[in-house]
C-alpha atoms as a PDB file:
ATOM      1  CA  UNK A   1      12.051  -3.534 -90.294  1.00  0.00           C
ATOM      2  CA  UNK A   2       8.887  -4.862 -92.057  1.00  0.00           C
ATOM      3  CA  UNK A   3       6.704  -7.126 -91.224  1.00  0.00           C
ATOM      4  CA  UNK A   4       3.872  -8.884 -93.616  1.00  0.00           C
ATOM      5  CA  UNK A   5       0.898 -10.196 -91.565  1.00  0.00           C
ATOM      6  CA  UNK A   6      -1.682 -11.724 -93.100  1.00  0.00           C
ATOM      7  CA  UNK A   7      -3.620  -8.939 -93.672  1.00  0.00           C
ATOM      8  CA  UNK A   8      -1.706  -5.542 -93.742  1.00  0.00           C
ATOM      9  CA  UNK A   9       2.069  -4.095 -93.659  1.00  0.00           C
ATOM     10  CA  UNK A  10       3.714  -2.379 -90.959  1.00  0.00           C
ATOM     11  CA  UNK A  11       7.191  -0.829 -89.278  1.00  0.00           C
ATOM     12  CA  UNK A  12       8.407  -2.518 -86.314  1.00  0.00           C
ATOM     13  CA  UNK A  13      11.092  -0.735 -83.778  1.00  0.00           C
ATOM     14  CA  UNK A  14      11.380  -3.497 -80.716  1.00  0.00           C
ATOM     15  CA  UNK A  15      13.266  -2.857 -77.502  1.00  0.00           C
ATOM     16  CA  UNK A  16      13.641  -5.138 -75.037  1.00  0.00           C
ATOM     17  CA  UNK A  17      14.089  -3.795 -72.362  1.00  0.00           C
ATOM     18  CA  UNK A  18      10.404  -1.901 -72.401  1.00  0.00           C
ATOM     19  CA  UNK A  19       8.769  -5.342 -73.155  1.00  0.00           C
ATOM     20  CA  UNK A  20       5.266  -5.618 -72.648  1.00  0.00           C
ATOM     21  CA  UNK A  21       4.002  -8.576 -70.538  1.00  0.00           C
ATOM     22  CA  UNK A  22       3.861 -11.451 -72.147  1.00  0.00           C
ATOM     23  CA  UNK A  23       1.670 -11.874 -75.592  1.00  0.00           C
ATOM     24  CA  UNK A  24       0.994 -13.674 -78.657  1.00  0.00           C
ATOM     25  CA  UNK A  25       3.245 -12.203 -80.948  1.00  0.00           C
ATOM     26  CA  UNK A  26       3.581 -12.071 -84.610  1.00  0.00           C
ATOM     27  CA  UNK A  27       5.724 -14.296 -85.819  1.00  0.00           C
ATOM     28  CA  UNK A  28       7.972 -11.933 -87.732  1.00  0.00           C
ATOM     29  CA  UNK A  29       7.841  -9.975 -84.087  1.00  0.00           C
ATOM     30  CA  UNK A  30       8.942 -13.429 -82.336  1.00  0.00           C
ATOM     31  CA  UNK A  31      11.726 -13.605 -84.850  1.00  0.00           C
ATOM     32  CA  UNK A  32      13.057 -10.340 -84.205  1.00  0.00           C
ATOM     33  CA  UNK A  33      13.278 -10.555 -81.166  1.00  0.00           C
ATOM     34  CA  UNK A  34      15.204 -13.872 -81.689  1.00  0.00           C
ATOM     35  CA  UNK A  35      17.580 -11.847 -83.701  1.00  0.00           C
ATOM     36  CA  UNK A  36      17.973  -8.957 -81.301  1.00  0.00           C
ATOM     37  CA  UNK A  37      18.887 -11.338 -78.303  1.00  0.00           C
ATOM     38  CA  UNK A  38      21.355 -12.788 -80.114  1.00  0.00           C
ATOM     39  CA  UNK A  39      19.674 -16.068 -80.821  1.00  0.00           C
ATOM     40  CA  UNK A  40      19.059 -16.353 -76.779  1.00  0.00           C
ATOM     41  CA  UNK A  41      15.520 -17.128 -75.425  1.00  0.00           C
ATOM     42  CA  UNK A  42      14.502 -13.829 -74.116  1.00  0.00           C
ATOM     43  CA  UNK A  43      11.657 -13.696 -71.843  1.00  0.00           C
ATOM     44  CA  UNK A  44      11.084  -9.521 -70.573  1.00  0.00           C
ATOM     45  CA  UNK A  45      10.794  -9.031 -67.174  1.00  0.00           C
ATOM     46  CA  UNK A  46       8.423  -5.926 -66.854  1.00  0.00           C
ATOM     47  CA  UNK A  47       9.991  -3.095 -64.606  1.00  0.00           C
ATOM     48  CA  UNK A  48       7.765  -2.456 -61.609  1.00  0.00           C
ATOM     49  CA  UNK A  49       6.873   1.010 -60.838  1.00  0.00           C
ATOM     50  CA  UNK A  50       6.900   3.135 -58.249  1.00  0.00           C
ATOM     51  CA  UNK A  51       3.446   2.673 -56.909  1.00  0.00           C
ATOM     52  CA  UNK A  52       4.277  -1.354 -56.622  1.00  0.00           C
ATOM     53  CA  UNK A  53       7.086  -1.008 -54.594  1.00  0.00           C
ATOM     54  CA  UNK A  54       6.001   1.133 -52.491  1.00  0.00           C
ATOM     55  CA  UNK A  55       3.103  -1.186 -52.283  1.00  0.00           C
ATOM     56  CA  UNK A  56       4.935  -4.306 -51.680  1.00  0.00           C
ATOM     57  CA  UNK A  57       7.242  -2.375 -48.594  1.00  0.00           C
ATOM     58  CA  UNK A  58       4.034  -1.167 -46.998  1.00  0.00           C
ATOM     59  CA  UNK A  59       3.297  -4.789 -47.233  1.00  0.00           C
ATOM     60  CA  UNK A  60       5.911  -5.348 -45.725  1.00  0.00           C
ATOM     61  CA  UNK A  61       5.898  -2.935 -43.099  1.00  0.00           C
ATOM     62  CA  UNK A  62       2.615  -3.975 -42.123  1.00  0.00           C
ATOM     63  CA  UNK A  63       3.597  -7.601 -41.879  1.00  0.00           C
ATOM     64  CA  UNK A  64       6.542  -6.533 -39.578  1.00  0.00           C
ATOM     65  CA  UNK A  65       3.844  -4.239 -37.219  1.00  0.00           C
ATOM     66  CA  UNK A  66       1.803  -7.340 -37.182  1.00  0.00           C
ATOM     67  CA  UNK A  67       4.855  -9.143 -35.582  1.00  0.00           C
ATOM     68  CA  UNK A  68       5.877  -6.388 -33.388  1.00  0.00           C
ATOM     69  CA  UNK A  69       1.751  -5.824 -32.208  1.00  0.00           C
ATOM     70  CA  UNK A  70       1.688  -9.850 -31.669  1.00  0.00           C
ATOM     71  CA  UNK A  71       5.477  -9.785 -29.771  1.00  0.00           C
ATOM     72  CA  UNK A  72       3.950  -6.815 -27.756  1.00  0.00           C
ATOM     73  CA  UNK A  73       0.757  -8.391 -26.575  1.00  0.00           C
ATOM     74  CA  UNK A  74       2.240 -11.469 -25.341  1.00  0.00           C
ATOM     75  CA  UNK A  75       4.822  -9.163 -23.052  1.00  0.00           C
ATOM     76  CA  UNK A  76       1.747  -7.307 -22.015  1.00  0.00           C
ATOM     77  CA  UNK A  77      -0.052 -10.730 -20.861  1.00  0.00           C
ATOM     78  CA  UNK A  78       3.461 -11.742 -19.271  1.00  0.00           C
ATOM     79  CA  UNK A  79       3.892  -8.579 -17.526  1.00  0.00           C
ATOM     80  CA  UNK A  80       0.076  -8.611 -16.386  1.00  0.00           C
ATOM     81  CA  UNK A  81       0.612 -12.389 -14.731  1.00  0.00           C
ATOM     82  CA  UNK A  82       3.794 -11.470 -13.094  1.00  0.00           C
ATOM     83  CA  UNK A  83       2.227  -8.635 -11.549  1.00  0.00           C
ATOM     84  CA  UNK A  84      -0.650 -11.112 -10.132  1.00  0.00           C
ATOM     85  CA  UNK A  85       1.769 -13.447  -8.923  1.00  0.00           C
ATOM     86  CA  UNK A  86       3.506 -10.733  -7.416  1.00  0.00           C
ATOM     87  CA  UNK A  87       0.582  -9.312  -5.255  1.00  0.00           C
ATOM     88  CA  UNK A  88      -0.857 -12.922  -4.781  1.00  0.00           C
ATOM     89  CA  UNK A  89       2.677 -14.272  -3.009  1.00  0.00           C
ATOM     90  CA  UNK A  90       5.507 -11.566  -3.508  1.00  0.00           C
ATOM     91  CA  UNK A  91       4.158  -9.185  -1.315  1.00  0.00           C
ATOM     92  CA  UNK A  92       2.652 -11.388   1.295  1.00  0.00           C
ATOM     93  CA  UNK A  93       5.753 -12.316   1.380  1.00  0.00           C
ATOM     94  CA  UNK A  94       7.401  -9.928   1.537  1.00  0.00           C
ATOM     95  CA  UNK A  95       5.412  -8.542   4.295  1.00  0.00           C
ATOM     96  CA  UNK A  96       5.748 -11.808   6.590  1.00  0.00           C
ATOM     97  CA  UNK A  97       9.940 -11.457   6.088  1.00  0.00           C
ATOM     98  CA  UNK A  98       9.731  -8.061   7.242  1.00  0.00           C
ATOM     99  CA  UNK A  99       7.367  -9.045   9.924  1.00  0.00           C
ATOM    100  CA  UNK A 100       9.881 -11.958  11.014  1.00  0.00           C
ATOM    101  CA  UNK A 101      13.036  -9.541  10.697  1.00  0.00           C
ATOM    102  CA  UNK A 102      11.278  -7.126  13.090  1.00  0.00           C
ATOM    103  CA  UNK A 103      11.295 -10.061  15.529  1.00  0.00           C
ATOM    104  CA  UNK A 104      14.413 -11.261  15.257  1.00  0.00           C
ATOM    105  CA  UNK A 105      16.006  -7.753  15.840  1.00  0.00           C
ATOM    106  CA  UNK A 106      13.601  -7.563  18.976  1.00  0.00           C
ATOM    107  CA  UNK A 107      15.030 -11.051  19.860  1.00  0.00           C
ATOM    108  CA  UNK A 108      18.196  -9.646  19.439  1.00  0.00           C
ATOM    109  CA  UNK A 109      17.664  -7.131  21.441  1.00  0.00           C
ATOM    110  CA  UNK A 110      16.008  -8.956  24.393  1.00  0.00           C
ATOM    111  CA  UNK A 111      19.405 -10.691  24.118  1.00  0.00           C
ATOM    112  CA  UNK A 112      21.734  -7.832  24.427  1.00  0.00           C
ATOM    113  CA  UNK A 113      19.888  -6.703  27.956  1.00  0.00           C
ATOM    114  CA  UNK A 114      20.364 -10.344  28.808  1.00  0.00           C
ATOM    115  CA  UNK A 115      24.147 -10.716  28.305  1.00  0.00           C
ATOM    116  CA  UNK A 116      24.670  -7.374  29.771  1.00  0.00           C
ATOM    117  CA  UNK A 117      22.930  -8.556  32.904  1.00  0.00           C
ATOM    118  CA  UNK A 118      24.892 -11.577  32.694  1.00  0.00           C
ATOM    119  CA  UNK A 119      27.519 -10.391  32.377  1.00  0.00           C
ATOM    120  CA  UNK A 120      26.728  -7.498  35.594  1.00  0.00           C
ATOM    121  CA  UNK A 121      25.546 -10.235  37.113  1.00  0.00           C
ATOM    122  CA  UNK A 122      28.721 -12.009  37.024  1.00  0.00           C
ATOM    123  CA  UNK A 123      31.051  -8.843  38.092  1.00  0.00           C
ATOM    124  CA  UNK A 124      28.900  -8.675  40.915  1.00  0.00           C
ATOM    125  CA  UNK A 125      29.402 -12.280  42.118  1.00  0.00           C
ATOM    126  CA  UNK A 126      33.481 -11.958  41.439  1.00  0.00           C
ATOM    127  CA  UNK A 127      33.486  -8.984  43.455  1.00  0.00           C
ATOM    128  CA  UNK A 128      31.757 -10.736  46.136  1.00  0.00           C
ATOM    129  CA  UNK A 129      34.123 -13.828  45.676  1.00  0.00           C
ATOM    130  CA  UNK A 130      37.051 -11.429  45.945  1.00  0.00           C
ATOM    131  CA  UNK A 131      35.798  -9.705  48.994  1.00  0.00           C
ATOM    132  CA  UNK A 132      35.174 -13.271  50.649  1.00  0.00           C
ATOM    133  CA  UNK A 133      38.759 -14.194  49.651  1.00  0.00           C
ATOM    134  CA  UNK A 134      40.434 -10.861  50.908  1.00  0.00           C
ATOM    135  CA  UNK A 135      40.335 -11.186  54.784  1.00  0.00           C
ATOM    136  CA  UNK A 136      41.087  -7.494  55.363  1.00  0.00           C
ATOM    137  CA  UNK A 137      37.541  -6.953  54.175  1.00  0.00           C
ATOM    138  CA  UNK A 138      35.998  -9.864  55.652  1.00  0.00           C
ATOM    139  CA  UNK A 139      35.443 -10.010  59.318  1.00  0.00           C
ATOM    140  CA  UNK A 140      34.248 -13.074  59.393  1.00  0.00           C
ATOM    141  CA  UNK A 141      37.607 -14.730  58.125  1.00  0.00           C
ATOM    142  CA  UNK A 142      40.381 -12.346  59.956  1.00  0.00           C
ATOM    143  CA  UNK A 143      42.656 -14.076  61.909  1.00  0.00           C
ATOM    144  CA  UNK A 144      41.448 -15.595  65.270  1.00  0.00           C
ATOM    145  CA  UNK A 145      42.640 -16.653  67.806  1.00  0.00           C
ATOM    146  CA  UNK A 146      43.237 -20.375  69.225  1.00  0.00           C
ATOM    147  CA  UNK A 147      40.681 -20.400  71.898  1.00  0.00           C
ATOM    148  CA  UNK A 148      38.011 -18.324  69.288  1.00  0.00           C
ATOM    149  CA  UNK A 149      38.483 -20.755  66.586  1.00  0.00           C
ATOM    150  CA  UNK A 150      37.910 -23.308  68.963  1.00  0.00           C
ATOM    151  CA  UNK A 151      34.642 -22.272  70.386  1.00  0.00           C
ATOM    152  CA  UNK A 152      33.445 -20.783  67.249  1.00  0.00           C
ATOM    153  CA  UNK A 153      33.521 -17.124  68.563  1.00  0.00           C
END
């Protein structure tokens, strides 16, 4: 195709699809590309290369690292006041349960000996109850006689 500018002649071969940015055409140009398009409004989107995208997902990467460096900081500062509240009253604590369980099982303890004393304690005084009751074993309480009863012999 041929185009007359104003000043010289020259052979035009147009694709679309390898469209410059934007610029001021020529009009015979602008009405080619009219034609080509089939009368649409064509406006050429340029293809980006490879340098731009991998430019725009390192951007991106590095935009996600930011997140993940920001995310990881404030579980560091977390972690760092748990572990202060943890040796400030956990452990104390901690320490002070362990400190009470040792005296309850002591308690405990001191308890056992008691019952089992108790409880000795208690055999004893039924044996002695049963010996008391059992006049073969108890001279005090064998059968006496009229007169020794009645003088308290």
């Amino acid at each position: 195709m041929l185009c007359k500018t104003s000043s010289q002649t020259f052979s035009v071969t147009y694709d679309c699809r390898h469209a410059p940015l934007q610029r001021t055409l020529p009009p015979c140009l602008a009405a080619y590309r009219y034609f080509a398009t089939g009368g649409e409004s064509f406006k050429p989107e340029p293809e980006k290369k490879a340098g731009e995208l991998i430019a725009e997902e390192l951007k991106i990467i590095r935009e996600e690292m930011a997140a993940f460096r920001k995310e990881n900081k404030q579980m560091k500062e977390q972690l760092d006041n748990q572990e202060t509240f943890n040796k400030e009253f956990v452990i104390p604590g901690i320490q002070q349960i362990k400190g009470e369980v040792s005296s309850i099982r002591g308690s405990i303890e001191r308890d056992k000996e008691l019952d089992e004393s108790n409880r000795a304690a208690k055999e004893a005084k039924q044996l002695i109850a049963a010996a008391n009751e059992n006049p073969d074993t108890n001279l005090d309480k064998q059968k006496k006689g009229f007169f020794a009863r009645l003088f308290g012999k």
